[in-house]
PDB file of N, CA and C in Angstrom:
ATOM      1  N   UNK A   1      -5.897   3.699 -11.046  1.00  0.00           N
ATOM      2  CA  UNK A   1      -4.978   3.482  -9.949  1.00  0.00           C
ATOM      3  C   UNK A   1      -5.594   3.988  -8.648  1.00  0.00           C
ATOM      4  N   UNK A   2      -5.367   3.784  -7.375  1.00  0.00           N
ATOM      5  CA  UNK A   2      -5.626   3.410  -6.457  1.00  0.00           C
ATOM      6  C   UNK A   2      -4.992   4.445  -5.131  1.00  0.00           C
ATOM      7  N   UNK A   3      -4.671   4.630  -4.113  1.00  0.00           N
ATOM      8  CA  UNK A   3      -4.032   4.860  -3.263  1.00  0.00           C
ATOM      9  C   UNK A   3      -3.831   4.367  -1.836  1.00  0.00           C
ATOM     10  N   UNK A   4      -3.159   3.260  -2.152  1.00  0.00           N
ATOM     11  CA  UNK A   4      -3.585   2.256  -0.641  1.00  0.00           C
ATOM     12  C   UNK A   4      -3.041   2.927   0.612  1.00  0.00           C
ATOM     13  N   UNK A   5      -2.710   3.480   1.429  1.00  0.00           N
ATOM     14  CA  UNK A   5      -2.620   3.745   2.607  1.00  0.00           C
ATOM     15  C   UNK A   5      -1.675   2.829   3.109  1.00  0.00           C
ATOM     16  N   UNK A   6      -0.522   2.896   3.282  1.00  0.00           N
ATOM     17  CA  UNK A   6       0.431   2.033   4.022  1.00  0.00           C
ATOM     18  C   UNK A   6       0.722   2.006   5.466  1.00  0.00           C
ATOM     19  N   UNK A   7       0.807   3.385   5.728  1.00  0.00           N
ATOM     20  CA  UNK A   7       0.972   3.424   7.030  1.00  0.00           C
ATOM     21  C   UNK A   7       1.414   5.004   7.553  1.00  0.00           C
ATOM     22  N   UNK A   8       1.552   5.419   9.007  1.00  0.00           N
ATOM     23  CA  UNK A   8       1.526   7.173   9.115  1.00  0.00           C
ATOM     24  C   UNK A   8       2.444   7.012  10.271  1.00  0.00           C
ATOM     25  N   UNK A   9       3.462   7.844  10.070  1.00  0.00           N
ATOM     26  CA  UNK A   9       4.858   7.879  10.932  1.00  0.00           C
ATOM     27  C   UNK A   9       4.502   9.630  11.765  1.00  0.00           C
ATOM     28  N   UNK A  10       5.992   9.220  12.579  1.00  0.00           N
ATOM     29  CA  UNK A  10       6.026  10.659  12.829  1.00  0.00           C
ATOM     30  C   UNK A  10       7.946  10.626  12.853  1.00  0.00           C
ATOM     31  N   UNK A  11       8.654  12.298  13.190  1.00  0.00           N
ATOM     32  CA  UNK A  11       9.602  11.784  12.817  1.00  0.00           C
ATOM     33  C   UNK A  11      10.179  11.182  11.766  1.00  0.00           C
ATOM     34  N   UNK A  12      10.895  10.177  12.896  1.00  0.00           N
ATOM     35  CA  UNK A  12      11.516   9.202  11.960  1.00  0.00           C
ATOM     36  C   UNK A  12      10.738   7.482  11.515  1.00  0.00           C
ATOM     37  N   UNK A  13      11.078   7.185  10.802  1.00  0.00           N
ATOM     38  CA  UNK A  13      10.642   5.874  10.313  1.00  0.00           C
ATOM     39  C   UNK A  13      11.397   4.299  11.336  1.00  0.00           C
ATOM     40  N   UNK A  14      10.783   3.628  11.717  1.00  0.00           N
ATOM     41  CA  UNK A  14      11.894   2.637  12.365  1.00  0.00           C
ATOM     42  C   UNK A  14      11.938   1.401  11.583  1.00  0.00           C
ATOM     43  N   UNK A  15      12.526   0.244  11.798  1.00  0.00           N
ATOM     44  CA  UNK A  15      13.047  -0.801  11.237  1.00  0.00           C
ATOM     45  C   UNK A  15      11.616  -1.335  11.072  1.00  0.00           C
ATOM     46  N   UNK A  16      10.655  -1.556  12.052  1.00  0.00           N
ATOM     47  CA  UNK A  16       9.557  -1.868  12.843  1.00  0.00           C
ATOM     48  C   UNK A  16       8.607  -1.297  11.209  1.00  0.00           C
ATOM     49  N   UNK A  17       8.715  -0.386  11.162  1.00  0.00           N
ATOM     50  CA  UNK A  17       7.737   0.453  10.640  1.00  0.00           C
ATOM     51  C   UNK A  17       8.157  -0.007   8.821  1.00  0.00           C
ATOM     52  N   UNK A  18       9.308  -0.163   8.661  1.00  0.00           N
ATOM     53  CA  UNK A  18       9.914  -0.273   7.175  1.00  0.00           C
ATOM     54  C   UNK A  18       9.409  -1.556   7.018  1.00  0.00           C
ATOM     55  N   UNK A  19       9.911  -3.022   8.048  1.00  0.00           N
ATOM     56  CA  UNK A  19       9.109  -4.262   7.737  1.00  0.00           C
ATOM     57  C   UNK A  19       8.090  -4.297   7.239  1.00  0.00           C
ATOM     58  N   UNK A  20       6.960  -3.732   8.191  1.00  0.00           N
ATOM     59  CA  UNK A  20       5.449  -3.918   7.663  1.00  0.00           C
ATOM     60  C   UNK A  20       5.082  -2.959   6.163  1.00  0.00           C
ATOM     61  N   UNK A  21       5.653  -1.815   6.241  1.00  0.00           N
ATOM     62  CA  UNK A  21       5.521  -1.369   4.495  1.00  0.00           C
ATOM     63  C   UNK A  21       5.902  -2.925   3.976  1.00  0.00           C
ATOM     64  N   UNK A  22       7.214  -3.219   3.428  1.00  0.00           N
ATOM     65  CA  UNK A  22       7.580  -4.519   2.957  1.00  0.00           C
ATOM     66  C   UNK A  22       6.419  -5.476   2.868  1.00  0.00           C
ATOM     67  N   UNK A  23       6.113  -5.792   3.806  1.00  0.00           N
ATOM     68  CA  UNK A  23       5.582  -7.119   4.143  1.00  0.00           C
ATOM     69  C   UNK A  23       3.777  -6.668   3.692  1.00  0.00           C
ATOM     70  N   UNK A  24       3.498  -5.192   3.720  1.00  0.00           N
ATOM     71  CA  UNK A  24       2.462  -4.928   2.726  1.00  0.00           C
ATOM     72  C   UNK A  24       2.071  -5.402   1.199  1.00  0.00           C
ATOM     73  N   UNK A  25       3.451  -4.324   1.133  1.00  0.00           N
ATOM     74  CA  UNK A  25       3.467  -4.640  -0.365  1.00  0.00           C
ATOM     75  C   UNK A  25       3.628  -6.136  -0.837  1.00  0.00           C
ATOM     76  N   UNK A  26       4.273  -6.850  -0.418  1.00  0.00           N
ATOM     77  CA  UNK A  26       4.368  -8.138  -1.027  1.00  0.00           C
ATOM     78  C   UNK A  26       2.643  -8.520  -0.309  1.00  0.00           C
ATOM     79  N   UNK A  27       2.157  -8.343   0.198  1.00  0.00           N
ATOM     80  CA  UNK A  27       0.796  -8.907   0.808  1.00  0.00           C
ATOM     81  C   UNK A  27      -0.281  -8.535  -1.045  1.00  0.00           C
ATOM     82  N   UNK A  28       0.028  -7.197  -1.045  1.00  0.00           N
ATOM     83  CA  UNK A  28      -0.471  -6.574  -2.704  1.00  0.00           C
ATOM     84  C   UNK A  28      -0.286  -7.493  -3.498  1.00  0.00           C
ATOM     85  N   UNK A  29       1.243  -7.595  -3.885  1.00  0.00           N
ATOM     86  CA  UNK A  29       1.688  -8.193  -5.055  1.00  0.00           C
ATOM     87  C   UNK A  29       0.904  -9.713  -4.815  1.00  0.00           C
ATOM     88  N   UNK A  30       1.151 -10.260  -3.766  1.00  0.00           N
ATOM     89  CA  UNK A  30       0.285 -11.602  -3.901  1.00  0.00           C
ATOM     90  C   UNK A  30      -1.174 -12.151  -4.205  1.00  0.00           C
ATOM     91  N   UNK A  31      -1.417 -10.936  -4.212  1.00  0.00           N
ATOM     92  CA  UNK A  31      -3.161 -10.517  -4.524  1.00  0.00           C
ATOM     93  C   UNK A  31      -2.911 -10.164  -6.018  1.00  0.00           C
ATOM     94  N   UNK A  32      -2.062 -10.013  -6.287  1.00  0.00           N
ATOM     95  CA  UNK A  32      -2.116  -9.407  -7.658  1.00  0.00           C
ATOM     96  C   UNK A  32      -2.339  -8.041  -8.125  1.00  0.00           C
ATOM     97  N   UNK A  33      -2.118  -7.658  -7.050  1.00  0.00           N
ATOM     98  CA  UNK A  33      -2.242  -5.827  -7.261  1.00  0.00           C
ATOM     99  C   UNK A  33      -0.810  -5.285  -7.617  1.00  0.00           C
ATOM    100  N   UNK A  34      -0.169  -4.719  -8.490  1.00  0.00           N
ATOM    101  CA  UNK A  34       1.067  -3.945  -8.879  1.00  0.00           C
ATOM    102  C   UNK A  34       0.765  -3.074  -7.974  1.00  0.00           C
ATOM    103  N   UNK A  35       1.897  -2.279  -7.229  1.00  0.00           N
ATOM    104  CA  UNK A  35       2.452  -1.380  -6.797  1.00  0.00           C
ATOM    105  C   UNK A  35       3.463  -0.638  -8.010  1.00  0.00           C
ATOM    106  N   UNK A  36       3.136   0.294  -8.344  1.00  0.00           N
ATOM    107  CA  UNK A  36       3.808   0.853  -9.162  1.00  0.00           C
ATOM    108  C   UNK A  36       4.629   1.926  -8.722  1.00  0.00           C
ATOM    109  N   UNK A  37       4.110   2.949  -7.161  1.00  0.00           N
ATOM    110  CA  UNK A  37       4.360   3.841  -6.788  1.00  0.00           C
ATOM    111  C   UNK A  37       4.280   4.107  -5.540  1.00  0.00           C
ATOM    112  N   UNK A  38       5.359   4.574  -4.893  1.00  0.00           N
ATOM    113  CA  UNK A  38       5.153   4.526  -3.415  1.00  0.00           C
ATOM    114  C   UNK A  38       5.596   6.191  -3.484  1.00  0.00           C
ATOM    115  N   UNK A  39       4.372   6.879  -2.290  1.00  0.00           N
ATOM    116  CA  UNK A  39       4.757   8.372  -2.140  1.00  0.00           C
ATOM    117  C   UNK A  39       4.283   8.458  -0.692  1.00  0.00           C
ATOM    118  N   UNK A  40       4.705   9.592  -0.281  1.00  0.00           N
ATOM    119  CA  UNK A  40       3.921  10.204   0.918  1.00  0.00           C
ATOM    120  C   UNK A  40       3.846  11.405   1.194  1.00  0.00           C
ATOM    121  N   UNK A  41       3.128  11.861   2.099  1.00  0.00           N
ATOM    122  CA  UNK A  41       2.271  13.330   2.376  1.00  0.00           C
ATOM    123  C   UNK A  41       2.196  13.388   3.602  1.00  0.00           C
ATOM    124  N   UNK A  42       2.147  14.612   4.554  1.00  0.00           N
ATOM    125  CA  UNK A  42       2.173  14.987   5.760  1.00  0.00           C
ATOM    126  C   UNK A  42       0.974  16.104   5.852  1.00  0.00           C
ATOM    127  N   UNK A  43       1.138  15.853   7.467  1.00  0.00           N
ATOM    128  CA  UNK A  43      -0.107  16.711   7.479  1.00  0.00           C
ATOM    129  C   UNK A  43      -0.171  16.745   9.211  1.00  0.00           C
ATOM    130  N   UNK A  44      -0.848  17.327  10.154  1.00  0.00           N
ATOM    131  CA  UNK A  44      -0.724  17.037  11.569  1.00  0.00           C
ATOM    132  C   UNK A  44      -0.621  16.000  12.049  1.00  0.00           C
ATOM    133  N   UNK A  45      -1.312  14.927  11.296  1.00  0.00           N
ATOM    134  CA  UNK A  45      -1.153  13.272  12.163  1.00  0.00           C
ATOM    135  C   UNK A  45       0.237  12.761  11.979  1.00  0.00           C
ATOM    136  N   UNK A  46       0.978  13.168  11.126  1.00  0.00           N
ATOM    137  CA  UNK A  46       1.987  12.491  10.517  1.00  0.00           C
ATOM    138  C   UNK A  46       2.219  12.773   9.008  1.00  0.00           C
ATOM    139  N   UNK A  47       3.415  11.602   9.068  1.00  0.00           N
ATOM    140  CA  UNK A  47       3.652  11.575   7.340  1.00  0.00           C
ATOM    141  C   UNK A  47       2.975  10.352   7.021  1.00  0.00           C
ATOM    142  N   UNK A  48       2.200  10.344   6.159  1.00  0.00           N
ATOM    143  CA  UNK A  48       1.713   9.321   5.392  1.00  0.00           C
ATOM    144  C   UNK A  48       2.251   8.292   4.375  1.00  0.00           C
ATOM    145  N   UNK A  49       2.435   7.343   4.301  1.00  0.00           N
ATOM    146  CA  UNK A  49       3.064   6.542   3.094  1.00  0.00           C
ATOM    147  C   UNK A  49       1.759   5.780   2.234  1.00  0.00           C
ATOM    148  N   UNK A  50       1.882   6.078   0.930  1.00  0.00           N
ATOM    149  CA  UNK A  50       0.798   5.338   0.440  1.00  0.00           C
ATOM    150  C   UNK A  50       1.853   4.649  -0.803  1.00  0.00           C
ATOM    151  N   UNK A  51       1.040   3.597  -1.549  1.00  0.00           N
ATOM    152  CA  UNK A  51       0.699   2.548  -2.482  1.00  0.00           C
ATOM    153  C   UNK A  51       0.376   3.311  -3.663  1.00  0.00           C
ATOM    154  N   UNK A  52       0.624   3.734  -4.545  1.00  0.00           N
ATOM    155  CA  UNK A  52       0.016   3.507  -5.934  1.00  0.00           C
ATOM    156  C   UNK A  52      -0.486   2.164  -6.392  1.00  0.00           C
ATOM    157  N   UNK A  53      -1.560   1.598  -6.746  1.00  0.00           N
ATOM    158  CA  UNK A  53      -1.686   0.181  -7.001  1.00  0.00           C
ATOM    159  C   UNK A  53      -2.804  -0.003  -8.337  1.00  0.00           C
ATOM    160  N   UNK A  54      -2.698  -0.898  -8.656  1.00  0.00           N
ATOM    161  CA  UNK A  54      -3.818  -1.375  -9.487  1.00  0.00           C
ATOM    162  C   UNK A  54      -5.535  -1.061  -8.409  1.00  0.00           C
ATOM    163  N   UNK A  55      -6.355  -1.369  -9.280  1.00  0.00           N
ATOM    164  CA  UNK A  55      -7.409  -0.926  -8.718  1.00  0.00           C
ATOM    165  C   UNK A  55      -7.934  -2.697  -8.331  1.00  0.00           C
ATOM    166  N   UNK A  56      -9.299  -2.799  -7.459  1.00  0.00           N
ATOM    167  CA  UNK A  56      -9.574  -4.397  -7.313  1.00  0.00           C
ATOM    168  C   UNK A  56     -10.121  -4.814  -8.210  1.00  0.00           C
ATOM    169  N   UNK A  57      -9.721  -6.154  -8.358  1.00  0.00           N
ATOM    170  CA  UNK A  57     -10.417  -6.695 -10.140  1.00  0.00           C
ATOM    171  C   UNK A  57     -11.322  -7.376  -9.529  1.00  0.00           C
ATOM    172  N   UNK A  58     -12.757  -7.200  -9.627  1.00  0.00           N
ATOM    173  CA  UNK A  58     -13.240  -8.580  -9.508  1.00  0.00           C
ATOM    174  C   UNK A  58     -13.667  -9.965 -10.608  1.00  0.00           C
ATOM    175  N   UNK A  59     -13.529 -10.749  -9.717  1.00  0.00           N
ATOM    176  CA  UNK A  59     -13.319 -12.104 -10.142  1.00  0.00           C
ATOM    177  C   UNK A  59     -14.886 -12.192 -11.005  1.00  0.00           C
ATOM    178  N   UNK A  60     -14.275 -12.621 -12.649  1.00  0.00           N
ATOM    179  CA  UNK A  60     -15.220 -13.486 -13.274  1.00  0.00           C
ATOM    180  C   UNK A  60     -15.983 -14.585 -13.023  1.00  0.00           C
ATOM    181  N   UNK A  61     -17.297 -14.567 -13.381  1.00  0.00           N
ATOM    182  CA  UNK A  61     -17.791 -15.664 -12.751  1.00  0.00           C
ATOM    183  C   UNK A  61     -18.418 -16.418 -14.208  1.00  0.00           C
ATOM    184  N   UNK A  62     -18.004 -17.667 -14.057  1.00  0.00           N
ATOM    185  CA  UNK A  62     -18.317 -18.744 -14.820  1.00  0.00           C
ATOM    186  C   UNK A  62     -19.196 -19.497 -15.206  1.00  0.00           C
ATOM    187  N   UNK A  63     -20.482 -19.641 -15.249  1.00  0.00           N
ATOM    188  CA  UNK A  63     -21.405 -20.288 -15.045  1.00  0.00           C
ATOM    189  C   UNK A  63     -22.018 -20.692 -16.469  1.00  0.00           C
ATOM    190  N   UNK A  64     -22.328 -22.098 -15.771  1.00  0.00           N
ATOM    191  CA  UNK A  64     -22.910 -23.059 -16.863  1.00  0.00           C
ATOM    192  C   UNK A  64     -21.951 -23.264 -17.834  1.00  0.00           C
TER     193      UNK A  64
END
């Protein structure tokens, strides 16, 4: 598993800020990556939101 980096707030979270998580994760899932886990962590820059995810598969290659 993975830790994708979603995005780093401060405060509070806005509508603005909740879309694009959303619109991440389904960006994942369409790739085929599970999200299994969403957490976050703080630290001076902010709070962090990350992804738990599958790791990248790469693509089999076929030949001959």
């Amino acid at each position: 598993m993975l830790n994708e980096h979603a995005i780093t707030y401060r405060d509070k979270i806005t509508v603005a800020d909740l879309d694009y998580i959303i619109k991440k994760a389904n960006k994942l899932g369409r790739k085929g990556r599970e999200v299994t886990r969403v957490h976050q962590d703080e630290d001076a820059e902010g709070i962090h939101v990350y992804f738990e995810t599958q790791a990248l598969i790469k693509p089999e290659l076929n030949i001959g």
